[in-house]
PDB file of N, CA and C in Angstrom:
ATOM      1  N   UNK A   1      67.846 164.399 155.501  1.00  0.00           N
ATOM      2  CA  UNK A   1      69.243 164.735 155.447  1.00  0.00           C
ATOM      3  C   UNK A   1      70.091 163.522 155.107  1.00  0.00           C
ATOM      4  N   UNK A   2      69.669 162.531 155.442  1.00  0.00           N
ATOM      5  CA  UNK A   2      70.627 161.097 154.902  1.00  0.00           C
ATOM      6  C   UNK A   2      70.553 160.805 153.749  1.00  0.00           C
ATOM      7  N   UNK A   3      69.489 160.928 153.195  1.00  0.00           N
ATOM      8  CA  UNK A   3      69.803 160.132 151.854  1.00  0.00           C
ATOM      9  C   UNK A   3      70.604 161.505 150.559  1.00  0.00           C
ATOM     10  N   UNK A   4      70.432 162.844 150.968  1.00  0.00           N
ATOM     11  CA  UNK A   4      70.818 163.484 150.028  1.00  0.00           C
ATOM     12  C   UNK A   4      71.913 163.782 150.504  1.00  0.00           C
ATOM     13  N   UNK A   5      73.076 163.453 151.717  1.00  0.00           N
ATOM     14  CA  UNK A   5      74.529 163.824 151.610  1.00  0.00           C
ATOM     15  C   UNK A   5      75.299 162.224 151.313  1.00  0.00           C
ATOM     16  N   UNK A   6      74.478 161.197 151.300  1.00  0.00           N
ATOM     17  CA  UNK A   6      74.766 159.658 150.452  1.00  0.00           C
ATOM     18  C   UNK A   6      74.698 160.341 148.717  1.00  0.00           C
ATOM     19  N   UNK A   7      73.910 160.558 148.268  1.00  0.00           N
ATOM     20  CA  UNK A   7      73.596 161.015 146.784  1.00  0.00           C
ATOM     21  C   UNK A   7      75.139 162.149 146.478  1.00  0.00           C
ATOM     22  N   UNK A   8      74.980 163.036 147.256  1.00  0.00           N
ATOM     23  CA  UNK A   8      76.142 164.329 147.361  1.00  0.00           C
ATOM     24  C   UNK A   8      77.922 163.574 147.336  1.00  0.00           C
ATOM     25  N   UNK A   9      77.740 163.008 148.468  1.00  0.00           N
ATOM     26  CA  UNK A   9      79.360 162.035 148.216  1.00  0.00           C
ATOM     27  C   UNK A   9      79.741 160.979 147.122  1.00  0.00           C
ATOM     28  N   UNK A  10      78.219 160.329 146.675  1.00  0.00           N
ATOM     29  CA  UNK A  10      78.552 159.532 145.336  1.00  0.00           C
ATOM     30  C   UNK A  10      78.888 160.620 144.622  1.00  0.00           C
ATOM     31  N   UNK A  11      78.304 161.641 144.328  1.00  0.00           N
ATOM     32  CA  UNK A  11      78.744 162.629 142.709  1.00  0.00           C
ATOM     33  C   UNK A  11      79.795 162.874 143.212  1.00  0.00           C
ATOM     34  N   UNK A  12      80.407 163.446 144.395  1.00  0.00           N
ATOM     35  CA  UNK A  12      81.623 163.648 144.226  1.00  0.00           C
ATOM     36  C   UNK A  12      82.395 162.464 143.793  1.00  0.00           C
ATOM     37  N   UNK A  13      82.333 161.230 144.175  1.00  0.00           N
ATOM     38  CA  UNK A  13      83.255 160.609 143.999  1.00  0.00           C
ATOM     39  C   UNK A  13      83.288 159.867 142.772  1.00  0.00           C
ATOM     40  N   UNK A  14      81.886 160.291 141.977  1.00  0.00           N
ATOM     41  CA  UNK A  14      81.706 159.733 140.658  1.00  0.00           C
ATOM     42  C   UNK A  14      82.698 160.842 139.517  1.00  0.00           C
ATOM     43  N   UNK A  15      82.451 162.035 139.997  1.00  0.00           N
ATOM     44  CA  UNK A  15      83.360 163.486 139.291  1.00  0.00           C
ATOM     45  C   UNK A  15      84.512 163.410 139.085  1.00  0.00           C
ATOM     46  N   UNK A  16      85.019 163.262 140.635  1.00  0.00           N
ATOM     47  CA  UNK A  16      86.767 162.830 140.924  1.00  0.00           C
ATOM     48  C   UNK A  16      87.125 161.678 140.335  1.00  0.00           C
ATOM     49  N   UNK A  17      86.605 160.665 140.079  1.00  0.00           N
ATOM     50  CA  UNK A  17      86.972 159.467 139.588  1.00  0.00           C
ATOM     51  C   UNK A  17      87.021 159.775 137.872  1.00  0.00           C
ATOM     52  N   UNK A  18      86.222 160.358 137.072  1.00  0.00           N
ATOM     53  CA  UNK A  18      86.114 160.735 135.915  1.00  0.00           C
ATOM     54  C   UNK A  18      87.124 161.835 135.698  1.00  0.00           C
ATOM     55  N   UNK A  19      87.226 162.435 136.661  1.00  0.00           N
ATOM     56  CA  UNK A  19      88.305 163.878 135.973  1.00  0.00           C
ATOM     57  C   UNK A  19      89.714 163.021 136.293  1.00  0.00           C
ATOM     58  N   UNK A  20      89.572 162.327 137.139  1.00  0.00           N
ATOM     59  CA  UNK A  20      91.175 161.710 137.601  1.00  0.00           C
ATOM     60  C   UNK A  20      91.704 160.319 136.303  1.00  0.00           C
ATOM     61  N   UNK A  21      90.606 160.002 136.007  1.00  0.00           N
ATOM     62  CA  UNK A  21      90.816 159.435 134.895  1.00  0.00           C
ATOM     63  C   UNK A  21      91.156 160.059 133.105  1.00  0.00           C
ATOM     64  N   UNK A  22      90.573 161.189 132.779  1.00  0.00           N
ATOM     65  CA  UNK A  22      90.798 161.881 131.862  1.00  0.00           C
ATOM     66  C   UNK A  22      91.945 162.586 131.888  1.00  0.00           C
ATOM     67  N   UNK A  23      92.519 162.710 133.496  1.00  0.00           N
ATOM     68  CA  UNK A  23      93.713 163.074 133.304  1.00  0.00           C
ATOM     69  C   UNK A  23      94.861 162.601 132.965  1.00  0.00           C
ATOM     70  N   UNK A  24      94.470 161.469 133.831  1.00  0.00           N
ATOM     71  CA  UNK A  24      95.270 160.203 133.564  1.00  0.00           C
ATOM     72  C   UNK A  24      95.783 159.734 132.091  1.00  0.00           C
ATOM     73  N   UNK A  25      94.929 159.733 131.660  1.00  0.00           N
ATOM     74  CA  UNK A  25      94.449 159.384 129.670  1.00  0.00           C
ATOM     75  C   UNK A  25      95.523 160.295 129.195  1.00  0.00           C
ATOM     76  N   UNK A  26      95.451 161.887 129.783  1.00  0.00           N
ATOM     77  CA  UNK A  26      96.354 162.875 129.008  1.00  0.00           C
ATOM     78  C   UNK A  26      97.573 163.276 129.442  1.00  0.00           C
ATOM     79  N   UNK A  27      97.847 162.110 130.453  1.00  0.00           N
ATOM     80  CA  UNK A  27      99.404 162.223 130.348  1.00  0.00           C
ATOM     81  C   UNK A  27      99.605 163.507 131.894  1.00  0.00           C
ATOM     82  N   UNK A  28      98.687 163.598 132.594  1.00  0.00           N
ATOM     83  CA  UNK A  28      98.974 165.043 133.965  1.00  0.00           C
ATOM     84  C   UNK A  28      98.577 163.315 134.882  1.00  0.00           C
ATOM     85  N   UNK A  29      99.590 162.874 135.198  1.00  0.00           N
ATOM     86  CA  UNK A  29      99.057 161.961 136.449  1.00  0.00           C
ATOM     87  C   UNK A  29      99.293 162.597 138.038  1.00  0.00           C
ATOM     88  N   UNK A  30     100.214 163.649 137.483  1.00  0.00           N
ATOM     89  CA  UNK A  30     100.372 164.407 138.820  1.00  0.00           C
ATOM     90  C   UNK A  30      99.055 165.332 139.226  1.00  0.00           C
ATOM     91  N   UNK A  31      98.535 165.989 138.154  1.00  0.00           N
ATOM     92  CA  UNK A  31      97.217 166.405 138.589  1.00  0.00           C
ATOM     93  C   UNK A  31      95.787 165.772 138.957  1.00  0.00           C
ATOM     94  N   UNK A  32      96.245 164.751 138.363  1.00  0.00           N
ATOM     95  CA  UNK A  32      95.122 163.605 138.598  1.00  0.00           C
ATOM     96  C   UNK A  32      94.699 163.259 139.883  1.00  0.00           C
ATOM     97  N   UNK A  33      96.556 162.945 140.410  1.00  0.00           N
ATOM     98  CA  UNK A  33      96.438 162.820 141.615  1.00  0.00           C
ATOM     99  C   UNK A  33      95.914 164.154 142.634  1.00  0.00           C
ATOM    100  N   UNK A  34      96.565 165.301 142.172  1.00  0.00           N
ATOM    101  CA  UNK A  34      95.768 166.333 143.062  1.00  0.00           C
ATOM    102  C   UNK A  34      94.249 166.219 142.909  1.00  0.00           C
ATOM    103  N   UNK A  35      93.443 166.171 142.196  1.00  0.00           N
ATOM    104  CA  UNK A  35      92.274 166.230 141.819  1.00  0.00           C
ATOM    105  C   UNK A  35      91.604 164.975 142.769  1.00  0.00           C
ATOM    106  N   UNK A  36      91.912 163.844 142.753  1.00  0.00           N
ATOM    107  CA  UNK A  36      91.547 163.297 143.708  1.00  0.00           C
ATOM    108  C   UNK A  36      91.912 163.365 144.817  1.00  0.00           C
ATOM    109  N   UNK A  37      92.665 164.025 145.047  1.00  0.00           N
ATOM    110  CA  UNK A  37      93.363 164.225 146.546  1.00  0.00           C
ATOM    111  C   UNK A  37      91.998 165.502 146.879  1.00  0.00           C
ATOM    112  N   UNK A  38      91.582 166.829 146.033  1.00  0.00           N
ATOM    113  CA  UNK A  38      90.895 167.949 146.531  1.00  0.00           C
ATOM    114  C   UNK A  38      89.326 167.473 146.398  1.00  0.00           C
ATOM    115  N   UNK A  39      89.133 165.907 145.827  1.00  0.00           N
ATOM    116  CA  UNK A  39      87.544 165.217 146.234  1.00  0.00           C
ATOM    117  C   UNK A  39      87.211 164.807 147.407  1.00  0.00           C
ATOM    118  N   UNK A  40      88.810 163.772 148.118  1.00  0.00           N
ATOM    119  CA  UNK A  40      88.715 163.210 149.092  1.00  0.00           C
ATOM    120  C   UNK A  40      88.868 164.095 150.493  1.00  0.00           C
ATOM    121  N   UNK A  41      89.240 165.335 150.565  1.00  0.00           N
ATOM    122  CA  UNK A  41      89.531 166.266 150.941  1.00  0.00           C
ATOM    123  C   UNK A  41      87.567 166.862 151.614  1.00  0.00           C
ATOM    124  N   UNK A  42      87.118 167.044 150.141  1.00  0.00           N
ATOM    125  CA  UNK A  42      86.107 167.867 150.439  1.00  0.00           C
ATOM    126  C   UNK A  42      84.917 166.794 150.854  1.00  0.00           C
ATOM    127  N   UNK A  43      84.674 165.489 150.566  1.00  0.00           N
ATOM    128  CA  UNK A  43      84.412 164.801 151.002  1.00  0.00           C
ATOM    129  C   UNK A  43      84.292 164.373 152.918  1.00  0.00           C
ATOM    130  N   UNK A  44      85.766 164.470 153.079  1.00  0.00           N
ATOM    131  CA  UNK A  44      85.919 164.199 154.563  1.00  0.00           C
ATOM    132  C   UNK A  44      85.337 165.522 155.257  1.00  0.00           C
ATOM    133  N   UNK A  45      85.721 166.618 154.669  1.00  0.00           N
ATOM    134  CA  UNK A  45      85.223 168.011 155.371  1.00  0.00           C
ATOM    135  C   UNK A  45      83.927 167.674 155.386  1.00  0.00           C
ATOM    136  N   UNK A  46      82.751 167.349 154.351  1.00  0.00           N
ATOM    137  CA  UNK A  46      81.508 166.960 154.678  1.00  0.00           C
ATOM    138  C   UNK A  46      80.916 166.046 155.772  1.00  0.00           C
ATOM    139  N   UNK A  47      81.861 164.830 156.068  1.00  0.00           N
ATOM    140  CA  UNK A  47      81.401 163.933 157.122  1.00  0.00           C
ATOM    141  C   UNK A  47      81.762 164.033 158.467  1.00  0.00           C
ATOM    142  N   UNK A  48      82.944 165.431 158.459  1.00  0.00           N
ATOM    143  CA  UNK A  48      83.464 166.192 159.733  1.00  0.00           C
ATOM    144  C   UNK A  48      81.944 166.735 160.414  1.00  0.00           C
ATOM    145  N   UNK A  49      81.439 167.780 159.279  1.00  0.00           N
ATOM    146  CA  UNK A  49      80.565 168.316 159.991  1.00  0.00           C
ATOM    147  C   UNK A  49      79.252 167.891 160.227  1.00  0.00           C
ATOM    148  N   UNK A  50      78.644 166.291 159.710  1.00  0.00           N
ATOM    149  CA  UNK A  50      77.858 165.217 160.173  1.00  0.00           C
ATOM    150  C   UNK A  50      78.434 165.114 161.386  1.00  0.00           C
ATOM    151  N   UNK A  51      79.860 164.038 161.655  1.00  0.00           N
ATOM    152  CA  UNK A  51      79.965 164.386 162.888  1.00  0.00           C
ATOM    153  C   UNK A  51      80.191 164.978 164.297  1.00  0.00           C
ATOM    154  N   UNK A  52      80.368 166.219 163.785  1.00  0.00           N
ATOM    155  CA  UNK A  52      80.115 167.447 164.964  1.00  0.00           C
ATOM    156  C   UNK A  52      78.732 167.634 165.197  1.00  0.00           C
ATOM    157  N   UNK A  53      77.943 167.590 163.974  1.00  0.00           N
ATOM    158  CA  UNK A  53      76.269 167.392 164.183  1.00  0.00           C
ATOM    159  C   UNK A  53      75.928 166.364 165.728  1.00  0.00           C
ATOM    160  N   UNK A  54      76.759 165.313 164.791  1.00  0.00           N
ATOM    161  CA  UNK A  54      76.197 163.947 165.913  1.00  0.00           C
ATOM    162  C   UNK A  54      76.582 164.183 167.339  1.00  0.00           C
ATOM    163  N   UNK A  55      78.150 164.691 167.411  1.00  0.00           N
ATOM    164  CA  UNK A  55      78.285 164.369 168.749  1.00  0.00           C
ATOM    165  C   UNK A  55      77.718 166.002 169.386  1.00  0.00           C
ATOM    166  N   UNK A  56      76.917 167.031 169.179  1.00  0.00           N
ATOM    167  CA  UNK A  56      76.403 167.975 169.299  1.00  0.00           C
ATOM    168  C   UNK A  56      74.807 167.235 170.106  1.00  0.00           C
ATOM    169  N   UNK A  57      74.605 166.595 169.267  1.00  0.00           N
ATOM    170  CA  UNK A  57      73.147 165.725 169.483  1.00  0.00           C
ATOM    171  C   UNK A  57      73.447 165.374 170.563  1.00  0.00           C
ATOM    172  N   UNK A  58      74.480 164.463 170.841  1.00  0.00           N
ATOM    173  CA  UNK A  58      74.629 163.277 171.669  1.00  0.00           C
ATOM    174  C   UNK A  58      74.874 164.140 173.325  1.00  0.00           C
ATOM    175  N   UNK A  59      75.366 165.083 172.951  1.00  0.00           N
ATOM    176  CA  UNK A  59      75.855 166.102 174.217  1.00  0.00           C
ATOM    177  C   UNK A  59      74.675 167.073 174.804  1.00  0.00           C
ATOM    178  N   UNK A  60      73.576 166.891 174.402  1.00  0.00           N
ATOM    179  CA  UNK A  60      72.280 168.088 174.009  1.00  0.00           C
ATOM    180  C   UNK A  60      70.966 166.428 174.974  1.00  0.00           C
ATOM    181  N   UNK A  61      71.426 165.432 174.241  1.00  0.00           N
ATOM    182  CA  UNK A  61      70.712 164.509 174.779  1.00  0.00           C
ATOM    183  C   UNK A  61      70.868 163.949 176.277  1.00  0.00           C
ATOM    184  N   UNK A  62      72.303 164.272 176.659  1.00  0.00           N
ATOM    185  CA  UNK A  62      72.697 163.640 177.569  1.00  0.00           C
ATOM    186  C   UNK A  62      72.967 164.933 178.735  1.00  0.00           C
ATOM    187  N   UNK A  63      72.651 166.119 177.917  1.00  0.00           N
ATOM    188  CA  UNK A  63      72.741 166.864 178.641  1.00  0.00           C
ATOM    189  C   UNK A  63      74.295 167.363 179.127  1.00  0.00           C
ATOM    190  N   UNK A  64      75.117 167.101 178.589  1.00  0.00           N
ATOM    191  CA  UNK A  64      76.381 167.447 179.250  1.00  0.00           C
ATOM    192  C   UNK A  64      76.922 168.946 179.005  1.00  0.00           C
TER     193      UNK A  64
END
């Protein structure tokens, strides 16, 4: 599970960085900016639910 949601957040942020740039190029910097705003977005939602994973673990281990 680690190394393929490391692989998963680079493409996103390799995607968003390329579409935010082509937008950029064509003159929508306002969409650009949304576009990276709905990477960084889906991004964080991914490492939310890593850490609900973790502290799920941590509560399961400790028994609480």
């Amino acid at each position: 599970m680690g190394v393929e949601i490391i692989f998963k957040i680079a493409a996103i942020g390799i995607l968003t960085a390329v579409v935010g740039q082509v937008l950029k190029h064509s003159g929508k910097d306002e969409i650009a900016t949304m576009a990276t705003l709905a990477g960084l977005i889906i991004v964080l939602l991914m490492v939310l639910d890593l850490i609900t994973n973790l502290f799920s673990s941590i509560k399961d281990m400790f028994n609480f």
